[in-house]
Protein backbone atom coordinates (compact mmCIF):
# COMPACT_ATOMS: atom_id res chain seq x y z
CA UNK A 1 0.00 0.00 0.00
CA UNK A 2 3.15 2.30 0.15
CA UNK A 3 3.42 2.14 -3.31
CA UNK A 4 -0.24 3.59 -3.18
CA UNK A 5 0.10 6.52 -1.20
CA UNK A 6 3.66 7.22 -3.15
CA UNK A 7 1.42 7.49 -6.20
CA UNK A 8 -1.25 9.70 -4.62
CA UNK A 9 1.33 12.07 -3.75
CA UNK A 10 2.29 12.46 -7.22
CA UNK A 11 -0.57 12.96 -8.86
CA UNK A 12 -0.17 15.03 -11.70
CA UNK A 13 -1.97 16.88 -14.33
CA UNK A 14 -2.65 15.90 -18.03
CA UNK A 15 0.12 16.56 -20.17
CA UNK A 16 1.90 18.82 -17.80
CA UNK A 17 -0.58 21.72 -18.34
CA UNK A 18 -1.80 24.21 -15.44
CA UNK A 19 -5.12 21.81 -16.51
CA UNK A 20 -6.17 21.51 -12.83
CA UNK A 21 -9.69 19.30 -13.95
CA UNK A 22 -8.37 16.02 -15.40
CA UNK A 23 -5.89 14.23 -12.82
CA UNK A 24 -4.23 11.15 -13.36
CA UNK A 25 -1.95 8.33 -11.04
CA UNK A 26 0.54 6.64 -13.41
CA UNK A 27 -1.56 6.07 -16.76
CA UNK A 28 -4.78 6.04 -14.88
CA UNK A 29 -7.27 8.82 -15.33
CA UNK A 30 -8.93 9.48 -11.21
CA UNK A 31 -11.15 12.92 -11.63
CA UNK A 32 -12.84 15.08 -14.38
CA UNK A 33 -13.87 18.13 -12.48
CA UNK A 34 -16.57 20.36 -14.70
CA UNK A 35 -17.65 23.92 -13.30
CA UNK A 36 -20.67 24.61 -15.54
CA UNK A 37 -22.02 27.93 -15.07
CA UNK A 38 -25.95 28.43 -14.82
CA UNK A 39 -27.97 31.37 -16.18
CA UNK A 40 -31.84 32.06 -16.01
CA UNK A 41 -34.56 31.46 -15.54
CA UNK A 42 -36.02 32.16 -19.20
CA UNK A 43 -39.92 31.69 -20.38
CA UNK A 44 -39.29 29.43 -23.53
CA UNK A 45 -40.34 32.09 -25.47
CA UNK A 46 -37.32 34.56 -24.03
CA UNK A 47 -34.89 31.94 -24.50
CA UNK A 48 -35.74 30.87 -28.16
CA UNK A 49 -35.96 34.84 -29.06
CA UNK A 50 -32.67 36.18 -26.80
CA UNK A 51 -30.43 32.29 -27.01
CA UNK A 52 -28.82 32.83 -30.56
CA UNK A 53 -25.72 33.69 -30.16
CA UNK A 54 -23.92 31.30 -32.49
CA UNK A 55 -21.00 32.83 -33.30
CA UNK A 56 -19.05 33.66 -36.65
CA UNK A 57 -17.89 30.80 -38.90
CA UNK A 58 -15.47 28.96 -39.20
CA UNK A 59 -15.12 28.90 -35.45
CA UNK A 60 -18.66 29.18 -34.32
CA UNK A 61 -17.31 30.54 -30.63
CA UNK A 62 -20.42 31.83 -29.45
CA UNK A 63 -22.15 32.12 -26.17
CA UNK A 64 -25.02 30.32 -26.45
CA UNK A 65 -24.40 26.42 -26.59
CA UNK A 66 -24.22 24.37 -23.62
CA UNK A 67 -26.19 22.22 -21.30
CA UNK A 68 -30.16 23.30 -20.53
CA UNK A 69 -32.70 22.11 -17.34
CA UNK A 70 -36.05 22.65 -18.06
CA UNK A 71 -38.72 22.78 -15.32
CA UNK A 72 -42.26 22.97 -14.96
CA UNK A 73 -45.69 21.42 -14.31
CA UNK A 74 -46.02 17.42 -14.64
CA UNK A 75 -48.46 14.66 -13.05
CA UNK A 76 -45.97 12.57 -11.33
CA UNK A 77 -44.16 15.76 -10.30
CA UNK A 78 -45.27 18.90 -8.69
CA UNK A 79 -45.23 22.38 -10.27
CA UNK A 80 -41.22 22.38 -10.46
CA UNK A 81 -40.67 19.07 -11.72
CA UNK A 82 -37.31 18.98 -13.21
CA UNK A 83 -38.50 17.95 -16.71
CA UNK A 84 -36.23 17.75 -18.89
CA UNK A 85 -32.34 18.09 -19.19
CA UNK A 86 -30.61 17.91 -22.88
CA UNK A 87 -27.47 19.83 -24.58
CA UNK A 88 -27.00 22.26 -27.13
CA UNK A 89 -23.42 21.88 -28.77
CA UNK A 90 -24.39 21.49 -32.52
CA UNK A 91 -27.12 24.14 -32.63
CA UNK A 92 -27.55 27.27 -30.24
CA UNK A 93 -29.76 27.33 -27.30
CA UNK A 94 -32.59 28.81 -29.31
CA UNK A 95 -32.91 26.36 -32.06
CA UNK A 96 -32.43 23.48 -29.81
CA UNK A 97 -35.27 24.62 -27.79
CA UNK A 98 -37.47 25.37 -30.65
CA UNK A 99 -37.59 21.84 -31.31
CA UNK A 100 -39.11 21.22 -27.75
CA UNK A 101 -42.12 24.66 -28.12
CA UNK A 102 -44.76 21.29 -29.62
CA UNK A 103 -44.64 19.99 -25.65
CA UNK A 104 -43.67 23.13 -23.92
CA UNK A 105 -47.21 24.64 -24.08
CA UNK A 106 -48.93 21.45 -22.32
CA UNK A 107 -46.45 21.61 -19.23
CA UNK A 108 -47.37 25.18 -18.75
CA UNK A 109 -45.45 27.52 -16.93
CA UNK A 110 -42.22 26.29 -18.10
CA UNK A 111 -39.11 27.67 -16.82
CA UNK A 112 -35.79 27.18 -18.69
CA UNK A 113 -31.85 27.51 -16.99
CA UNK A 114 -29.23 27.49 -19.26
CA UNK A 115 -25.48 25.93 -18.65
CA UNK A 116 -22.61 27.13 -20.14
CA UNK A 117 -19.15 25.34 -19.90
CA UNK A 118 -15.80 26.83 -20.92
CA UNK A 119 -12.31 26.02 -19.99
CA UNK A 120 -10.06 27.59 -21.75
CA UNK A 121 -6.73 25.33 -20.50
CA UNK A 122 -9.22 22.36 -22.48
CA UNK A 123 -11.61 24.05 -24.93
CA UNK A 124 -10.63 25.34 -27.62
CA UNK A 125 -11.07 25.47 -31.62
CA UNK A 126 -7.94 24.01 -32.38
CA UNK A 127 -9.77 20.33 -32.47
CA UNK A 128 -12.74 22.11 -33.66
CA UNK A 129 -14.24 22.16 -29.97
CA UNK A 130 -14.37 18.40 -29.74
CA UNK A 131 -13.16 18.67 -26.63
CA UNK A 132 -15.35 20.79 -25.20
CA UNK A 133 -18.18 18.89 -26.90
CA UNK A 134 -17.71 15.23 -24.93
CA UNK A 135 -17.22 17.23 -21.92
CA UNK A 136 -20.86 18.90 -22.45
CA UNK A 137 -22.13 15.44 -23.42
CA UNK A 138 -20.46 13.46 -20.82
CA UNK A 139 -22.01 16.16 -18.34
CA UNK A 140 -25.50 15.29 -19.84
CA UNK A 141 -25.34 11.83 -19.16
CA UNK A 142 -24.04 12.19 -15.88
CA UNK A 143 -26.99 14.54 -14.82
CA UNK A 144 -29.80 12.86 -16.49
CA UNK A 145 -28.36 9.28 -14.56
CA UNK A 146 -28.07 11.46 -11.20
CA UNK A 147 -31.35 13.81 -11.57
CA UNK A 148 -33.89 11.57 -13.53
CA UNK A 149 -35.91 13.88 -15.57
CA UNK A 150 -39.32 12.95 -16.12
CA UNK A 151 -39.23 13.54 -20.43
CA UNK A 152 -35.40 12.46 -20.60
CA UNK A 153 -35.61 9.02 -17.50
CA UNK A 154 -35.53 6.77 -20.17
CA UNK A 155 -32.34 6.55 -21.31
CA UNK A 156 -31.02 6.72 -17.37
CA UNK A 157 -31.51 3.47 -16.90
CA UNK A 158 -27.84 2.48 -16.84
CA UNK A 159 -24.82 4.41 -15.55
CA UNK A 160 -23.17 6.41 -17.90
CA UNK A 161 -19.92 5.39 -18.73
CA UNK A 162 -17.38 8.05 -17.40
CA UNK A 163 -15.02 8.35 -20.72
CA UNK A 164 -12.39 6.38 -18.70
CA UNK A 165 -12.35 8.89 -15.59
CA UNK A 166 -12.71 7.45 -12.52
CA UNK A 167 -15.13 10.18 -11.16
CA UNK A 168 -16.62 12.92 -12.69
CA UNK A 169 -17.04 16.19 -10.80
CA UNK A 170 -19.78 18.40 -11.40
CA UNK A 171 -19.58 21.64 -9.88
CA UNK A 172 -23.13 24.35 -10.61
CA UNK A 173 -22.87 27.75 -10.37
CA UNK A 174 -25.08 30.22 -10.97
CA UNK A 175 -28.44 29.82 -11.16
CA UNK A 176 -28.71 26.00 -10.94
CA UNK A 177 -32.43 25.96 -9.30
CA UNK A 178 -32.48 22.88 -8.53
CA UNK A 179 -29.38 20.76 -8.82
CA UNK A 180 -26.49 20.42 -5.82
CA UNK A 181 -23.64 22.62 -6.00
CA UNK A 182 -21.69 19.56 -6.84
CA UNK A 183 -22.27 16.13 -8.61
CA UNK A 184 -19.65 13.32 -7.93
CA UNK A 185 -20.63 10.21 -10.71
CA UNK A 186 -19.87 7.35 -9.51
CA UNK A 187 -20.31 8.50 -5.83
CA UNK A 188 -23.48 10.25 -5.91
CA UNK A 189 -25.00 7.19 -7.67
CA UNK A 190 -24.94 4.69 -4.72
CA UNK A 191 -25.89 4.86 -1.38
């Protein structure tokens, strides 16, 4: 176990970066820590009209694509039922909402939070954001497993798989509503 605690000690970052998220112990990945920063709440009409900030091409480095919580009336829930929790990393805020107006109107008054997630020390557009995009998606799949949306519960039947991290931090800021301050997959998962 000396050998262990030797390892611990050095833990070190990814690549030798000032990358302070993505830890590893010898070749072994331990922690993915995420700060994902929340903003609203927005009517869906607000967020579809004022959520469009895509960005310029070829970089498409806009504001508005991200994670999004939406909350609202439902029969199994009470008036704040967490409803629904998706990402927005190919399309903006706005036109990934637009697809959801058809169910909106029958859950009735719908409130929206949007999530935004940038680290520059990972993100960036020299892969074309691909980074950045498996980080929003792995953050997805580790909320809808932890939170269990009522429109989104079916695919939460399994856990997530962790893109060979051994945990996954979450940490909200912002106007989060609902969620804890911090989500630990696997930990949070088990009790």
């Amino acid at each position: 176990m000396d050998w262990l605690r030797a390892e611990r000690r050095q833990v070190e970052t990814l690549g030798g970066r000032a990358d302070r998220t993505t830890h590893r112990i010898g070749r072994v990945r331990v922690m993915l820590e995420l700060p994902i920063t929340w903003g609203g709440p927005y009517s869906p009409a607000r967020a579809v009209a004022e959520l469009n900030d895509g960005g310029l091409a070829p970089a498409y480095e806009g504001e508005d694509y991200g994670l999004y919580q939406i909350y609202g009336r439902h029969i199994l829930g009470d008036r704040n039922a967490l409803l629904y929790i998706g990402e927005a990393t190919e399309q903006t805020f706005s036109a990934r909402l637009r697809e959801h107006q058809t169910w909106l109107v029958q859950e009735y008054p719908v409130r929206i939070y949007v999530g935004r997630m940038y680290m520059p020390q990972r993100h960036s557009a020299r892969n074309n954001w691909g980074r950045w995009k498996s980080d929003v998606l792995l953050a997805e799949r580790v909320l809808i497993y932890t939170y269990s949306p009522h429109y989104t519960s079916g695919s939460s039947t399994e856990p997530p798989k962790l893109d060979g991290n051994g945990k996954v931090v979450l940490r909200h800021a912002g106007e989060r509503y609902r969620l804890r301050k911090r989500d630990v997959a696997p930990d949070d998962w088990y009790w």
